[in-house]
N, C-alpha and C. Protein backbone atom coordinates (compact mmCIF):
# COMPACT_ATOMS: atom_id res chain seq x y z
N UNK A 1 71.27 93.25 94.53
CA UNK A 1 72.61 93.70 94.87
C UNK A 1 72.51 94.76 95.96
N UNK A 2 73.29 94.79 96.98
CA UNK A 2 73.27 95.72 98.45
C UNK A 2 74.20 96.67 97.34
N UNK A 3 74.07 97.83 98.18
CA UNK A 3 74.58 98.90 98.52
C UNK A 3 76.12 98.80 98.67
N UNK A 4 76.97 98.12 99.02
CA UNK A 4 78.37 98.03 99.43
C UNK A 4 78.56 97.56 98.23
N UNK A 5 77.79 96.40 97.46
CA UNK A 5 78.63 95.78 96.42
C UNK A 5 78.34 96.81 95.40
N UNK A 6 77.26 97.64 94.95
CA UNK A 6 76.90 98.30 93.78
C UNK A 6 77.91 99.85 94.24
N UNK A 7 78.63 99.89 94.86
CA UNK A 7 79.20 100.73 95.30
C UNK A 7 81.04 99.87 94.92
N UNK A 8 81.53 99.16 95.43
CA UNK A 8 82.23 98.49 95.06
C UNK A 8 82.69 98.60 93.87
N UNK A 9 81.87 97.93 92.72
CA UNK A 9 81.19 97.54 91.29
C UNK A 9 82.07 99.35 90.60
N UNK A 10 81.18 100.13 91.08
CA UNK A 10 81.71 101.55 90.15
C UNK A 10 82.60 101.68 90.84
N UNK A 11 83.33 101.87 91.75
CA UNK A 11 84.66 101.67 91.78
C UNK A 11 85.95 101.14 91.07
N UNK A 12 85.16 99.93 90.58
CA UNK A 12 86.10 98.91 90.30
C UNK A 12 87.00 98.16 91.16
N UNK A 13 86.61 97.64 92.76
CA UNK A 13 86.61 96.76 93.09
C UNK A 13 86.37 95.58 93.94
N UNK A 14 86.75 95.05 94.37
CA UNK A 14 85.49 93.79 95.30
C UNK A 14 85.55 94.94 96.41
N UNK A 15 84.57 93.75 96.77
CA UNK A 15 84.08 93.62 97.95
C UNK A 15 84.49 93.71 99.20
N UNK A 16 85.52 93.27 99.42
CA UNK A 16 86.72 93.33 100.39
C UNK A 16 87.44 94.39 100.56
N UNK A 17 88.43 94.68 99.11
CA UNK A 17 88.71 95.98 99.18
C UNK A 17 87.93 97.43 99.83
N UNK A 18 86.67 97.30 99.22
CA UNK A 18 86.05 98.46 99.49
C UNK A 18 86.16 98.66 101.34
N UNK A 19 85.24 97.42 101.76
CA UNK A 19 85.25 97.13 103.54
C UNK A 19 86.74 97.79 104.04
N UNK A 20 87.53 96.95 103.35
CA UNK A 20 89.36 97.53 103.77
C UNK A 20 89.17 99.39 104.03
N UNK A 21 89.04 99.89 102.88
CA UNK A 21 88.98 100.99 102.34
C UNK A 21 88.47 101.93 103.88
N UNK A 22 86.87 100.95 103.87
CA UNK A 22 86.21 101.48 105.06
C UNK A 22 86.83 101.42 106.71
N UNK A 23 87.84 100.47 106.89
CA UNK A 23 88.43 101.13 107.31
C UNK A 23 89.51 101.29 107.99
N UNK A 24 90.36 101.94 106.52
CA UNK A 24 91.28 102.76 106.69
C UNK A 24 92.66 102.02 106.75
N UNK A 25 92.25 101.02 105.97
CA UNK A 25 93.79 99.98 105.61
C UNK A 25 94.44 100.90 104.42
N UNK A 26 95.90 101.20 104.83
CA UNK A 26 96.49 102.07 103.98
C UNK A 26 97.12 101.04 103.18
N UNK A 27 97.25 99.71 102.91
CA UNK A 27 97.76 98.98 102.33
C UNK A 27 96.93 99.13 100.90
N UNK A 28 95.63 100.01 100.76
CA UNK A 28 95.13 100.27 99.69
C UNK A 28 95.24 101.62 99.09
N UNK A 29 95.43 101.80 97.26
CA UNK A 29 96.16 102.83 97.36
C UNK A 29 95.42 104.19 97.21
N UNK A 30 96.35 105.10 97.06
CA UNK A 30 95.74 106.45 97.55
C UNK A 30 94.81 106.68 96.17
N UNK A 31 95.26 106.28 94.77
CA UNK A 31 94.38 106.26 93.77
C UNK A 31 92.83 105.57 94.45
N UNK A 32 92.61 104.47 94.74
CA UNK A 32 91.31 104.09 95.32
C UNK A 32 90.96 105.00 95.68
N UNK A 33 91.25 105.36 96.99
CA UNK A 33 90.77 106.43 97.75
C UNK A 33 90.10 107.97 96.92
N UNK A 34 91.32 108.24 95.98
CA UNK A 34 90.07 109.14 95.76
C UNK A 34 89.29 108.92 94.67
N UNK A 35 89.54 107.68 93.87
CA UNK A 35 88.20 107.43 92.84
C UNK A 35 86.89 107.77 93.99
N UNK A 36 87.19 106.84 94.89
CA UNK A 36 85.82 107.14 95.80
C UNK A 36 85.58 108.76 96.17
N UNK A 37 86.21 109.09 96.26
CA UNK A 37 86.22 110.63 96.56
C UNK A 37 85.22 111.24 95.02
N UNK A 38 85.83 111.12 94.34
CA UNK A 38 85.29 111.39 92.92
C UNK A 38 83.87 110.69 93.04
N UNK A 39 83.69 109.43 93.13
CA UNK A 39 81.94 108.88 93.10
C UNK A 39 81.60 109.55 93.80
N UNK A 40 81.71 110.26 94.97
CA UNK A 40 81.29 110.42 96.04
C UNK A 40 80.66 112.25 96.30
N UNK A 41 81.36 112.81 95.20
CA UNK A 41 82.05 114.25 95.05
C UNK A 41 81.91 114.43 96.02
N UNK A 42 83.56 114.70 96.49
CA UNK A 42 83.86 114.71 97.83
C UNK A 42 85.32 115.42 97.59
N UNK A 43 85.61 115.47 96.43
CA UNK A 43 87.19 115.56 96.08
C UNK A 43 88.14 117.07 97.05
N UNK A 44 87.11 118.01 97.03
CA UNK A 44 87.17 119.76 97.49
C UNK A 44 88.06 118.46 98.94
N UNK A 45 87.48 118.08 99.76
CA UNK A 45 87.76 117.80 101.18
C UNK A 45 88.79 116.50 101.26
N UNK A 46 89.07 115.67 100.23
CA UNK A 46 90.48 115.08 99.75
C UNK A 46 91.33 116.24 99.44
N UNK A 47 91.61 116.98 98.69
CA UNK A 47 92.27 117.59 98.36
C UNK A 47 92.92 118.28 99.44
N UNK A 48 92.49 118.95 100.20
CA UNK A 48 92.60 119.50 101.43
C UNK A 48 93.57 118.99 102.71
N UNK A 49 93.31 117.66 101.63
CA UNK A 49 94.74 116.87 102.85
C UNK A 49 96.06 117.01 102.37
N UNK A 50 96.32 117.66 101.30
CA UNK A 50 97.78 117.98 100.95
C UNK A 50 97.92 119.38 100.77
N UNK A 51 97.02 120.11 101.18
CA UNK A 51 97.65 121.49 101.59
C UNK A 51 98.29 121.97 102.42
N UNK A 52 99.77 122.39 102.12
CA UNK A 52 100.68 122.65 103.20
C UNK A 52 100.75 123.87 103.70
N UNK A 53 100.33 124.05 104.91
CA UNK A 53 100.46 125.44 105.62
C UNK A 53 102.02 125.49 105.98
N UNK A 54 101.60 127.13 106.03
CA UNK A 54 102.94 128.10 106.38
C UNK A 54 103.51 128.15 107.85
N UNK A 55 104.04 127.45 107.93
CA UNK A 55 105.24 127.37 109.49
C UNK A 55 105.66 128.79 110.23
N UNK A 56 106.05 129.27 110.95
CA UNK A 56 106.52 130.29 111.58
C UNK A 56 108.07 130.01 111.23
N UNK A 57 108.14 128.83 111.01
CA UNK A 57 110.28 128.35 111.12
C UNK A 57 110.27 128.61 109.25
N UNK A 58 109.45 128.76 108.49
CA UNK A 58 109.89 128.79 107.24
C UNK A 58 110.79 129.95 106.89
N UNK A 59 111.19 130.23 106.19
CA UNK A 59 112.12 131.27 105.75
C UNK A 59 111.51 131.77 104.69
């Protein structure tokens, strides 16, 4: 078994998906994304994408 599929596999899912995943079909969902984040521990730098900074126009 390669590397993409045993990677896939703990994910939970094919083969395809994952490739998709790689890259960057948003038609897959954001749960995927960060299971892999989680295999990956990677989560600190996912997370990071929904931190909303402070505007100058905020009130």
């Amino acid at each position: 078994m390669d590397d993409l599929n045993a990677f896939a596999l703990r994910l939970g899912v094919a083969r395809s998906t994952l490739q998709r995943m790689e890259q960057g079909d948003l038609s897959v969902t954001l749960s995927r994304y960060y299971r892999a984040a989680e295999l990956l521990e990677m989560t600190e730098g996912f997370n990071q994408l929904f931190v909303k900074e402070e505007s100058l126009f905020d009130d």
